[in-house]
Protein backbone atom coordinates (compact mmCIF):
# COMPACT_ATOMS: atom_id res chain seq x y z
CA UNK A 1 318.18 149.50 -28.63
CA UNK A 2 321.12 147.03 -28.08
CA UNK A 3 320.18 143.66 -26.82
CA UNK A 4 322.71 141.70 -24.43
CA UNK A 5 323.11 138.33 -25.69
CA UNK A 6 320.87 135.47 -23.95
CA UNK A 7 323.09 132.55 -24.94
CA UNK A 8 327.14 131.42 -25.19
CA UNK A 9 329.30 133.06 -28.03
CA UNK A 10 329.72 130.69 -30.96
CA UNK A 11 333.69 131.03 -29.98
CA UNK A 12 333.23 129.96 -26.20
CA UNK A 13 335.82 127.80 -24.61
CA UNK A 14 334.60 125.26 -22.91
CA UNK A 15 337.65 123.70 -21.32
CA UNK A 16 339.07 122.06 -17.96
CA UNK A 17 341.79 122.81 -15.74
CA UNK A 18 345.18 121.18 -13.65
CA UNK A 19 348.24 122.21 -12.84
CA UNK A 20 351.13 120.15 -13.61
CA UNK A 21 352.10 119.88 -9.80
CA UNK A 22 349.34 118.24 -9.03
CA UNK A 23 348.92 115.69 -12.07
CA UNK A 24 352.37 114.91 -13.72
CA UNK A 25 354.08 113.31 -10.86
CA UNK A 26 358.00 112.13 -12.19
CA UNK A 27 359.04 114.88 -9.96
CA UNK A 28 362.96 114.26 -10.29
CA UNK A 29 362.71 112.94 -13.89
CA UNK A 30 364.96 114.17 -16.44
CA UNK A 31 366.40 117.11 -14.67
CA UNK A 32 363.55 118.46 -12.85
CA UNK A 33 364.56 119.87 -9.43
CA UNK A 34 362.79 119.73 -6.09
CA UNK A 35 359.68 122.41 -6.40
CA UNK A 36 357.60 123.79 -3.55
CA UNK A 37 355.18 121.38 -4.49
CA UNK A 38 357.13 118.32 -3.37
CA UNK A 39 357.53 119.07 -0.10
CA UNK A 40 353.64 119.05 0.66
CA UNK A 41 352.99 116.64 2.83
CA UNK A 42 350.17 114.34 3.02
CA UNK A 43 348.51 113.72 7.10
CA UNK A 44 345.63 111.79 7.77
CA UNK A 45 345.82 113.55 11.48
CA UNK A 46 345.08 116.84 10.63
CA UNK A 47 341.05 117.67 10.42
CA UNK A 48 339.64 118.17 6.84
CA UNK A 49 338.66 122.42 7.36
CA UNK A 50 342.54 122.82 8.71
CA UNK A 51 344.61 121.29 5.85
CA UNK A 52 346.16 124.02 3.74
CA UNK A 53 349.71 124.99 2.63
CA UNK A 54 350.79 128.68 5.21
CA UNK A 55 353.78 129.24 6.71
CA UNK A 56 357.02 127.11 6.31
CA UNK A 57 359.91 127.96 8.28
CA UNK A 58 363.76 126.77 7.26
CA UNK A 59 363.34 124.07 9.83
CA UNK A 60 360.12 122.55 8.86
CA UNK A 61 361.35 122.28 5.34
CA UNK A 62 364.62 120.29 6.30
CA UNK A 63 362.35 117.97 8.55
CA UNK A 64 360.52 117.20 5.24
CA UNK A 65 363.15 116.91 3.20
CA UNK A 66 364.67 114.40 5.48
CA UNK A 67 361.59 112.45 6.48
CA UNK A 68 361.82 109.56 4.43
CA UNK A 69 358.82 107.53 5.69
CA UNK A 70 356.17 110.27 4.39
CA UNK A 71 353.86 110.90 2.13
CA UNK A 72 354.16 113.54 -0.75
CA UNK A 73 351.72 112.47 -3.03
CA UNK A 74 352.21 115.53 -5.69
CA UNK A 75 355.95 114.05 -6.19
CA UNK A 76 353.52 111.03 -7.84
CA UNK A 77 350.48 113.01 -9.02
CA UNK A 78 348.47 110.81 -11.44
CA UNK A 79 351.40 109.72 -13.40
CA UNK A 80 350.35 112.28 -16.00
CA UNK A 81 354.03 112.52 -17.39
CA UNK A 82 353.75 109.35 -18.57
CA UNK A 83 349.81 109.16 -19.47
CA UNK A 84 349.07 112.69 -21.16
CA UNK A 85 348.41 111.26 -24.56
CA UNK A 86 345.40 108.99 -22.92
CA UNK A 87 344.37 111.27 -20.46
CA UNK A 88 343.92 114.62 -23.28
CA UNK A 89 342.13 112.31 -25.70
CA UNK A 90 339.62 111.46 -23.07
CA UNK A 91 339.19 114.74 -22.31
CA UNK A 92 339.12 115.85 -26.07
CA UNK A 93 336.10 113.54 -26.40
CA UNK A 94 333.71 115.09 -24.02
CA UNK A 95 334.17 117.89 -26.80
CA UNK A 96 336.55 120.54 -24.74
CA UNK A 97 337.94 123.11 -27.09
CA UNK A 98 340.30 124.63 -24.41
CA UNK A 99 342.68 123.08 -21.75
CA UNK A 100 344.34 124.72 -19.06
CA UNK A 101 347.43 123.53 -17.52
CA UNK A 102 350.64 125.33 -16.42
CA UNK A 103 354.28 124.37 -17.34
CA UNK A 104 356.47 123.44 -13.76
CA UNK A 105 359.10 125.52 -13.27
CA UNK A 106 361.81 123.54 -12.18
CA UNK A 107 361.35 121.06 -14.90
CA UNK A 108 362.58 124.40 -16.99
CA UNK A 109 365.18 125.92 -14.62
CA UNK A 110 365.80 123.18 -12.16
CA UNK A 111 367.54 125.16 -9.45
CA UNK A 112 365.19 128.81 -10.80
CA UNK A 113 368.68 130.48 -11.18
CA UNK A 114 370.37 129.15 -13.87
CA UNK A 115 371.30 131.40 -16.66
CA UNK A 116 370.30 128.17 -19.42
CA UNK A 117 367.16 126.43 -19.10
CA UNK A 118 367.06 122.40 -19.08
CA UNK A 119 365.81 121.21 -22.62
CA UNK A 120 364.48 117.82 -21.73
CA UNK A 121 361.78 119.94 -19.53
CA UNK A 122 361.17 122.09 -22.76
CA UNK A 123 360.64 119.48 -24.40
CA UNK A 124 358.24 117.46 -23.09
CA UNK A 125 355.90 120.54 -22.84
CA UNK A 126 356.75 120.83 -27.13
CA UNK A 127 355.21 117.30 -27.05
CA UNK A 128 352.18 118.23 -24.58
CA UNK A 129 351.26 121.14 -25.89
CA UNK A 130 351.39 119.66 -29.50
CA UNK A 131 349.16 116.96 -27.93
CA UNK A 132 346.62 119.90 -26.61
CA UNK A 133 346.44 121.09 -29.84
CA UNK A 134 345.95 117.59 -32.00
CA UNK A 135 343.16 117.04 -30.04
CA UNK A 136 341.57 120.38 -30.82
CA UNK A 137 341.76 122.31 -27.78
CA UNK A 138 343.36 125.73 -27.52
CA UNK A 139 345.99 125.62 -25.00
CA UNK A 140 345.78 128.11 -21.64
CA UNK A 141 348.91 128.21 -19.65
CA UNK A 142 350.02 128.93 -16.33
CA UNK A 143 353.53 130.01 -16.15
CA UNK A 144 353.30 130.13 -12.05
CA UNK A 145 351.31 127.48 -10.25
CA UNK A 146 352.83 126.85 -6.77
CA UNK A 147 355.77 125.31 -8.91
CA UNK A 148 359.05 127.68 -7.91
CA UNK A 149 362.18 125.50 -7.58
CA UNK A 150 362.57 124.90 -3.88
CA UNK A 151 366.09 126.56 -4.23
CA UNK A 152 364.84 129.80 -4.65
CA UNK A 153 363.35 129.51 -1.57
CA UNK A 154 366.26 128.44 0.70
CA UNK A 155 369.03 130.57 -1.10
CA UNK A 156 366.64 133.84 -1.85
CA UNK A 157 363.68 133.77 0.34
CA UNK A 158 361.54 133.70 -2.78
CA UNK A 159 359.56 136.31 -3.96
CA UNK A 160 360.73 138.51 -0.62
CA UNK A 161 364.29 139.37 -2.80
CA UNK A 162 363.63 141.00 -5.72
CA UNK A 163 366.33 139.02 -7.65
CA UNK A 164 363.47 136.56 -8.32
CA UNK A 165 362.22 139.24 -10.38
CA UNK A 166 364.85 138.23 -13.13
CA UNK A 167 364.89 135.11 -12.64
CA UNK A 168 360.66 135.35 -13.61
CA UNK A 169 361.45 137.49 -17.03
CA UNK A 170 364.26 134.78 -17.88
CA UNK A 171 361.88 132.26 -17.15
CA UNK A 172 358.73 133.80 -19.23
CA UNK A 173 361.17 134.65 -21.76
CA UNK A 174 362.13 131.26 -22.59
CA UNK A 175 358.55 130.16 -22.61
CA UNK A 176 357.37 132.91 -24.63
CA UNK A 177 360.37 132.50 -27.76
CA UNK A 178 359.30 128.36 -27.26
CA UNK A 179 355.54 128.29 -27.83
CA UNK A 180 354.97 132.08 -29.42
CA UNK A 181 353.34 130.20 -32.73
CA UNK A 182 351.42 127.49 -30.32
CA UNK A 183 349.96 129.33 -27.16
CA UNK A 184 347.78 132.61 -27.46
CA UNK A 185 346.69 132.64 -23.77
CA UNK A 186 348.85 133.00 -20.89
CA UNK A 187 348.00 133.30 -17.15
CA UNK A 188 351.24 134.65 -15.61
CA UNK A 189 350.76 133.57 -11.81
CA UNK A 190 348.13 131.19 -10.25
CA UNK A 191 345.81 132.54 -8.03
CA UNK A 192 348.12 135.50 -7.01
CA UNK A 193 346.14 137.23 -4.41
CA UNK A 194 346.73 133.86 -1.96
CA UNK A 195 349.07 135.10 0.39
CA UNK A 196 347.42 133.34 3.56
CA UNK A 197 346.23 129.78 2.50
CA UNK A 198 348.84 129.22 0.17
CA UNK A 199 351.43 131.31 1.59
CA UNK A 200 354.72 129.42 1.20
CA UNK A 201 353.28 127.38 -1.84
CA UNK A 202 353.31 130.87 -3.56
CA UNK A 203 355.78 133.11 -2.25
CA UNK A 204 358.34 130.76 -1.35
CA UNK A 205 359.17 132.94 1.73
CA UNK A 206 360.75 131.07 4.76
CA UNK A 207 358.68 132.93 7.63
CA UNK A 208 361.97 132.60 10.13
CA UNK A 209 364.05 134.76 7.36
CA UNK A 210 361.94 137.70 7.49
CA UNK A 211 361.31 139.90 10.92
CA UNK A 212 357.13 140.73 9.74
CA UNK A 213 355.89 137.91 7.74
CA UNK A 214 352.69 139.58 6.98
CA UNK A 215 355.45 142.42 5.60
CA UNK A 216 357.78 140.41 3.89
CA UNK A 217 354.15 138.70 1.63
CA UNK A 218 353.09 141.99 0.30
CA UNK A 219 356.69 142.77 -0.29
CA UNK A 220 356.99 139.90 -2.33
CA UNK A 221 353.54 140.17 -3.86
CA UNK A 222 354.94 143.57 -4.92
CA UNK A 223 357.91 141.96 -6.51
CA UNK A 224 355.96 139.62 -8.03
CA UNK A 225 353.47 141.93 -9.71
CA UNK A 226 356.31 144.18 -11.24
CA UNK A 227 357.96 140.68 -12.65
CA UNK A 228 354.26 140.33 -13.80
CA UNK A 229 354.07 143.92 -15.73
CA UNK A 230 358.08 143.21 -17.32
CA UNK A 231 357.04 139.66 -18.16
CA UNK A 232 354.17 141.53 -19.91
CA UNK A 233 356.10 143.78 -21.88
CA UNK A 234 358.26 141.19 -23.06
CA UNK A 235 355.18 138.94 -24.57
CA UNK A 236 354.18 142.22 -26.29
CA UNK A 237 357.50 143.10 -27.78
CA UNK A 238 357.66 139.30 -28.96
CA UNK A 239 354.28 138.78 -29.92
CA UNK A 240 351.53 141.19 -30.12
CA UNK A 241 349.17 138.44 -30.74
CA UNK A 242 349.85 136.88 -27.39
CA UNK A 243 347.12 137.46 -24.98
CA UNK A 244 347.89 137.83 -21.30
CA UNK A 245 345.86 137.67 -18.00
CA UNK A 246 346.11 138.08 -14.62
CA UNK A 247 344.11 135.35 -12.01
CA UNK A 248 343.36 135.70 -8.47
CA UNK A 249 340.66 133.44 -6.30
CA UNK A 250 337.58 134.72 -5.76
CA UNK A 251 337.76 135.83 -1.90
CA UNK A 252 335.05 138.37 -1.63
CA UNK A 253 332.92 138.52 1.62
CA UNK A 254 329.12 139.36 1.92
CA UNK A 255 328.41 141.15 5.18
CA UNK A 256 327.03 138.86 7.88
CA UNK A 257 323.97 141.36 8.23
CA UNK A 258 323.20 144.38 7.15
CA UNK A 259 324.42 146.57 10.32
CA UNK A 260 326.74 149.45 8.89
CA UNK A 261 329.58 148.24 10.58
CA UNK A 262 329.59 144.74 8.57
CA UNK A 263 328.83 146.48 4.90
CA UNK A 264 331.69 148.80 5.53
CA UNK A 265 334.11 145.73 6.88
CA UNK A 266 333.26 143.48 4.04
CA UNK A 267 333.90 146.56 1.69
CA UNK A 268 337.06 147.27 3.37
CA UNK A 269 338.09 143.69 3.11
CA UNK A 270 336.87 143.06 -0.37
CA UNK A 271 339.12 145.96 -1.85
CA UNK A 272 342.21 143.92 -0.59
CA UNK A 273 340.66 141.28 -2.25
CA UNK A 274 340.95 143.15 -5.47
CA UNK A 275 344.15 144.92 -4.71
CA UNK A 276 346.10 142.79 -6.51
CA UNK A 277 343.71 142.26 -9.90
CA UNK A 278 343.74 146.22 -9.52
CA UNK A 279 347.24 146.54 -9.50
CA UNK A 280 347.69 144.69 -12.88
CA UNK A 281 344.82 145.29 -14.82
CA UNK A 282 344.70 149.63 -13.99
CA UNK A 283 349.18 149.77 -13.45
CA UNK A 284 348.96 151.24 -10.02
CA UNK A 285 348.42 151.07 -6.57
CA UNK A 286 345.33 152.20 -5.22
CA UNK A 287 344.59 154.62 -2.76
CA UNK A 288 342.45 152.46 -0.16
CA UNK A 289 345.54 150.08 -0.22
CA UNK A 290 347.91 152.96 1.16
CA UNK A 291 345.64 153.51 4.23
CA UNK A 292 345.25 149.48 4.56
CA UNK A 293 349.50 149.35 4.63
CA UNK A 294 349.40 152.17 7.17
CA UNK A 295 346.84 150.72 9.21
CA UNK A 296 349.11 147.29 9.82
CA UNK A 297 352.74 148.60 9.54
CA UNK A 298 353.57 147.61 6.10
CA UNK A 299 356.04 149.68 4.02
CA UNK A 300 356.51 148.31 0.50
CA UNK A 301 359.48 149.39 -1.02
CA UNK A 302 359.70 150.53 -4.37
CA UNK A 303 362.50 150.03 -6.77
CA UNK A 304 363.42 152.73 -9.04
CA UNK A 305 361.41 151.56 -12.53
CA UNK A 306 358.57 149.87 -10.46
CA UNK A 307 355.83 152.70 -11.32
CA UNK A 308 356.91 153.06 -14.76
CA UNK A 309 356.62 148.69 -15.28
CA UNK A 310 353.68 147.78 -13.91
CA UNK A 311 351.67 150.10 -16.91
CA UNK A 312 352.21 146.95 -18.45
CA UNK A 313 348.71 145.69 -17.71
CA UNK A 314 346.93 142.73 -18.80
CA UNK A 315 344.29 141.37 -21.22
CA UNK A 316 342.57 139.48 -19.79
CA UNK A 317 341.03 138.79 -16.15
CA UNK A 318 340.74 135.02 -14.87
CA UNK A 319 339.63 134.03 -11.67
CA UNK A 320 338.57 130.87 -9.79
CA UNK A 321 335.34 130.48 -8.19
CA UNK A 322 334.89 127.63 -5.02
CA UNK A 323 333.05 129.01 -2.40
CA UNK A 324 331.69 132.85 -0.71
CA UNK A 325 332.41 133.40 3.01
CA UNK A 326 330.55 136.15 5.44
CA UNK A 327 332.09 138.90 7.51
CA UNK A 328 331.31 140.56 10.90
CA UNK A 329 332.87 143.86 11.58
CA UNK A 330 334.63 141.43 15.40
CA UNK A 331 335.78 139.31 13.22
CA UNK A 332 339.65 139.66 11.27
CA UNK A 333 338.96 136.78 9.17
CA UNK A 334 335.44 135.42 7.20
CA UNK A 335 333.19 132.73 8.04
CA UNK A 336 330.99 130.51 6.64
CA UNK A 337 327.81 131.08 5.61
CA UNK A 338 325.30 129.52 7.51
CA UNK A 339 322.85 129.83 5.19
CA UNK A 340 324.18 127.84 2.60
CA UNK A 341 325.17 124.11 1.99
CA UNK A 342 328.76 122.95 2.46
CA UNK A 343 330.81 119.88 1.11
CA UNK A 344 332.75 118.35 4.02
CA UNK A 345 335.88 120.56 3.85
CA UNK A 346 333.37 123.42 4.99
CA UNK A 347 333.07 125.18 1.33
CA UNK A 348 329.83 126.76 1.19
CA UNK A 349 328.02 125.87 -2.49
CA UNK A 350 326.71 129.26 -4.00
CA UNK A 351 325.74 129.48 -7.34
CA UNK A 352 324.33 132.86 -7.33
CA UNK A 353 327.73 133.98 -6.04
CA UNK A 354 329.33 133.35 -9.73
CA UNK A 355 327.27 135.81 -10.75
CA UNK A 356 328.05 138.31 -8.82
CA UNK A 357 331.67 137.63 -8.97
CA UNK A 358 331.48 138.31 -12.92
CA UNK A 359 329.20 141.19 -12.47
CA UNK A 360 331.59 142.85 -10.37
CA UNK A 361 334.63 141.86 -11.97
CA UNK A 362 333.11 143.19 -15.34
CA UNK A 363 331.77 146.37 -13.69
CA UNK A 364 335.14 147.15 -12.08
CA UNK A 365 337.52 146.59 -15.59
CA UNK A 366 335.57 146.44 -18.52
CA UNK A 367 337.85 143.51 -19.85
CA UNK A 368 336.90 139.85 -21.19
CA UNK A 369 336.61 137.76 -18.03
CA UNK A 370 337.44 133.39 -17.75
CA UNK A 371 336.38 131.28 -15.16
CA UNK A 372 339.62 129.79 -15.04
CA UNK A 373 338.66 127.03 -12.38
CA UNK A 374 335.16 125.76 -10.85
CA UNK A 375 334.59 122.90 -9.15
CA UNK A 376 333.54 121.03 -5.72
CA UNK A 377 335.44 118.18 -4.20
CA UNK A 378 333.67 114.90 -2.90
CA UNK A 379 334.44 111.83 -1.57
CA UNK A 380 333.64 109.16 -4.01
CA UNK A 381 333.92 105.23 -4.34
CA UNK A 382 333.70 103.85 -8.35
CA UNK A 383 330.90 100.98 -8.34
CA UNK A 384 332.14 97.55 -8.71
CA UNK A 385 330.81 98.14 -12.63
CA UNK A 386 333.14 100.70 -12.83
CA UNK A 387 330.59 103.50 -12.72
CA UNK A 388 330.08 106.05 -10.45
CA UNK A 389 326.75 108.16 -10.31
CA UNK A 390 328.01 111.96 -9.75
CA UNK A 391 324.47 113.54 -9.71
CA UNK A 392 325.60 115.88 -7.03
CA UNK A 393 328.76 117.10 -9.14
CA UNK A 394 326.64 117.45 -11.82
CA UNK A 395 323.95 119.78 -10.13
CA UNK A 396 326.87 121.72 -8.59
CA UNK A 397 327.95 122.39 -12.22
CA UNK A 398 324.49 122.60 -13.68
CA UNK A 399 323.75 125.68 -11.18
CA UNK A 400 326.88 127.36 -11.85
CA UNK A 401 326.62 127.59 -15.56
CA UNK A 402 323.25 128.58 -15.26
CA UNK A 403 324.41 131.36 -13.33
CA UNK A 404 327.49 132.02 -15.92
CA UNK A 405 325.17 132.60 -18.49
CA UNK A 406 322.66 134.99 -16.28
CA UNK A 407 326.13 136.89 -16.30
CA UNK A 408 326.70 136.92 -19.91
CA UNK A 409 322.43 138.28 -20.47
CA UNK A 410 323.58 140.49 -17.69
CA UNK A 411 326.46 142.26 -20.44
CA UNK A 412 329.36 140.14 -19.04
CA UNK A 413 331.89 139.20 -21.77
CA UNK A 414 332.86 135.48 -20.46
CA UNK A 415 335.58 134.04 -22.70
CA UNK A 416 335.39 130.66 -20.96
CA UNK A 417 334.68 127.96 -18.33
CA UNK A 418 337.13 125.49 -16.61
CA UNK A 419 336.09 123.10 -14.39
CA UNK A 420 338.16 122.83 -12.33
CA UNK A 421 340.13 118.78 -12.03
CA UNK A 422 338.30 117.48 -15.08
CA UNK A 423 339.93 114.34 -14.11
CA UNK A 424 341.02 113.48 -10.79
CA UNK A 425 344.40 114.46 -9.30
CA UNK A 426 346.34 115.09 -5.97
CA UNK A 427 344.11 118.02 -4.05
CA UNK A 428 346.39 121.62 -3.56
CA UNK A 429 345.58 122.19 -0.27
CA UNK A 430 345.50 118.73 1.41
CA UNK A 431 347.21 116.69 -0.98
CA UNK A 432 344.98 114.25 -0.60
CA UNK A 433 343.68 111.70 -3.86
CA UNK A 434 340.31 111.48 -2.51
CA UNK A 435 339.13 115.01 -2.61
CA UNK A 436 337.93 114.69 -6.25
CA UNK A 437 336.52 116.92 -8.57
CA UNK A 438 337.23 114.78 -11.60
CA UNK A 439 334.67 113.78 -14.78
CA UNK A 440 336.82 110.95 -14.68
CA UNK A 441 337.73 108.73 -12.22
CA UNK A 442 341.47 107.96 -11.45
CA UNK A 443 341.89 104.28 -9.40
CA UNK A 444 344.36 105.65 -7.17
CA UNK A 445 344.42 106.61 -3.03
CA UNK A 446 345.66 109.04 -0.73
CA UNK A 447 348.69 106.67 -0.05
CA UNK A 448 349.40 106.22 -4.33
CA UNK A 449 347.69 102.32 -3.75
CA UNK A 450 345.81 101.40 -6.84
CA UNK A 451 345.50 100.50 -10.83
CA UNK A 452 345.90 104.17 -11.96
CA UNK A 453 343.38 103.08 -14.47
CA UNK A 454 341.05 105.99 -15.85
CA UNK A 455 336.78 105.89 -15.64
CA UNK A 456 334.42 107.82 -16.50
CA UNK A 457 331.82 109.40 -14.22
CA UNK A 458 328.20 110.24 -15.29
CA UNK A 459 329.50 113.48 -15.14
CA UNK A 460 331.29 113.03 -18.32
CA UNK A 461 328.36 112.21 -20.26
CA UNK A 462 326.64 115.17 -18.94
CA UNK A 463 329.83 117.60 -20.15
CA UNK A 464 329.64 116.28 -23.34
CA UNK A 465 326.35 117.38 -23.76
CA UNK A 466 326.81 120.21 -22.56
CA UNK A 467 329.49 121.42 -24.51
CA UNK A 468 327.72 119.80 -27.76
CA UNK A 469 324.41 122.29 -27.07
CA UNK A 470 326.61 124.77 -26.66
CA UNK A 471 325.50 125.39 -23.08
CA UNK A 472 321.92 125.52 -24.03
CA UNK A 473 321.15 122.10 -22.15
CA UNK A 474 321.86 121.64 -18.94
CA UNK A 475 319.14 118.75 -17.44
CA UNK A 476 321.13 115.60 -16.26
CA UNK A 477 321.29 112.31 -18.99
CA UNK A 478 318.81 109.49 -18.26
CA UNK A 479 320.71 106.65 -17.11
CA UNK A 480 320.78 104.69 -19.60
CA UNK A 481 322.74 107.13 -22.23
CA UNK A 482 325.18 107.90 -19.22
CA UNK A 483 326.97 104.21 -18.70
């Protein structure tokens, strides 16, 4: 009888992953226009469990584009533009095979509507992915990672018009002719069942230039699935070897007891969850979602081709895994968990969740599954050495890939595993430096102050070796072998 395997595949990529938002800072060098990204906003006022990147309207964004005395530390990042040759080969050395970033739109189309794309942009991602590859590691890129061209936003309402549709394909098609003999693996959009925490950052949708904002985001989810399904098509045509996914963030809620009423409302919510992942791996809409649309007033509209593009469906499924939440049947929105540990922005730490994410991802498509980001922020000081003892990062990781490879004996084909911020960068949701996740340490603050200069965590020592066992050993490094 067939045997499920009981270790990694030979093949497994054992990687990291940014985005370029959050890392490459240079935000208005050589052409780049003003993305979504550089108009997040950095405050110290707001509590830790309320920072996150909703609704903009027309009027907050011209207050932050005119308030020159704030912060907006993504238009810095870690100065990545300028450091990716040091930064990859660090990471190279802890033995990564794989690195995950995504390419910023409006370094490519600065404005998102031009009909010619800006060729300095191109080509300092010929000279980073190049870089990705020299040092050994298969490259994984985002096309879409909260990076739309702020202009798309003002002068279309983003992904609410369905012009941005073409403007997508132009963009993936550019991308796709550029790196078809040096990228395999695409994710098309970051994340892309988000509509709530990182509503604007995503959609680019103004919520004063819509009359139902809850409306106008699964109208532009819809546009931005069929851009998904052409942009899919068009990798095909050009390259049948290319291999592309779809990501969303794991969101799934266990109900808060087991009373009828909270099974049935975690179900109900849970199928949203997947909506979107079902959508683009299956090339339709499902039937729970039409009674979910009815339910709250939502009409999608449909444009004439839509049905026949989204059979376009991907090859892979990617998906992020932070945190699980619970859900009473009272309640609209999930909760923590009270019965697990949480890091101080309130993100509950469960292991044995991973698991079940992959088991029912796996169960529900049948296709090759990455963990496309993993990872727990902390607040961390380096040691007047220069070393900083991460034992809590590392049993946060530890019990995760433990858990990744209970999936795999459990049948689960896992292709991969990206921690998420394998060195330390500007935080999505809060923008703040000091939420890190990194293996390496980057001497810089929430307000930019600092070297820049680049240590490495124990953390580091202990990726290294577990990427050089394959994943067979997990058990923290004495001391001594980790400074």
């Amino acid at each position: 009888m067939k045997k499920n395997p009981d270790v990694f595949p030979k093949n497994f990529f054992w990687g990291g992953a940014v985005a370029a938002n959050q890392i490459e800072g240079a935000y208005l060098a050589e052409g780049k226009g003003l993305s979504v990204a550089d108009i997040n906003k950095f405050r110290d006022d707001v509590a830790l469990n309320k920072k996150s990147n909703k609704e903009l309207s027309t009027v907050d964004i011209d207050e932050l584009l005119s308030d020159k005395g704030a912060r907006f530390p993504k238009r810095d990042g870690i100065d990545f533009y300028y450091t990716y040759k040091e930064d990859l080969k660090l990471l190279a050395e802890t033995g990564m095979n794989s690195f995950r970033t995504s390419i910023s739109w409006a370094r490519i189309f600065p404005n998102g509507d031009e009909l010619e794309p800006n060729e300095a942009g191109l080509k300092f991602y010929d000279n980073l992915i190049d870089e990705i590859i020299a040092q050994g590691m298969e490259p994984l890129i985002t096309v879409s990672h909260y990076e739309m061209p702020l202009h798309l936003a003002l002068k279309y309402d983003g992904w609410y018009n369905r012009k941005m549709i073409d403007f997508f394909t132009r963009y993936c098609k550019v991308l796709f002719n550029r790196y078809k003999g040096k990228v395999k693996y695409w994710i098309l959009v970051n994340q892309i069942n988000l509509i709530t925490h990182e509503s604007f950052n995503h959609l680019g949708i103004p919520e004063d230039k819509v009359d139902n904002i809850l409306t106008a985001k699964y109208q532009g989810v819809h546009n931005e699935m069929v851009a998904c399904a052409r942009a899919t098509k068009i990798a095909k045509d050009m390259n049948e070897d290319f291999q592309i996914g779809m990501m969303s963030c794991y969101g799934n809620a266990y109900p808060a007891t087991c009373d009828s009423k909270n099974v049935l409302a975690a179900l109900k919510y849970n199928q949203m969850q997947y909506f979107f992942s079902d959508v683009l791996v299956r090339g339709y809409y499902p039937n729970y979602s039409f009674r979910f649309f009815e339910e709250n007033n939502i009409d999608v509209e449909f444009g004439p081709n839509d049905e026949i593009d989204l059979k376009n469906t991907v090859d892979f499924v990617s998906f992020s895994y932070y945190y699980t939440m619970i859900l009473d049947s009272d309640s609209e929105e999930p909760s923590r968990n009270p019965d697990i540990k949480t890091n101080e922005w309130g993100w509950g730490i469960d292991p044995i969740g991973l698991r079940i994410a992959l088991n029912e991802y796996y169960d529900r498509y049948q296709l090759p599954i990455m963990i496309t980001e993993n990872g727990m922020g902390f607040y961390e000081t380096i040691n007047e050495d220069k070393t900083l003892h991460d034992d809590y990062r590392i049993d946060f990781l530890r019990q995760h890939i433990s858990q990744m490879k209970e999936a795999i004996k459990d049948g689960v084909e896992v292709l991969g595993y990206y921690p998420w911020g394998p060195i330390d960068l500007v935080s999505c949701s809060s923008s703040e430096m000091s939420k890190r996740y990194g293996f390496i340490y980057v001497d810089l603050d929430d307000y930019g102050k600092g070297s820049g200069e680049r240590y490495l965590k124990d953390s580091y020592y202990w990726y290294k070796q577990v990427i050089a066992t394959n994943g067979e050993e997990l058990t923290p490094l004495p001391a001594s072998k980790e400074t």
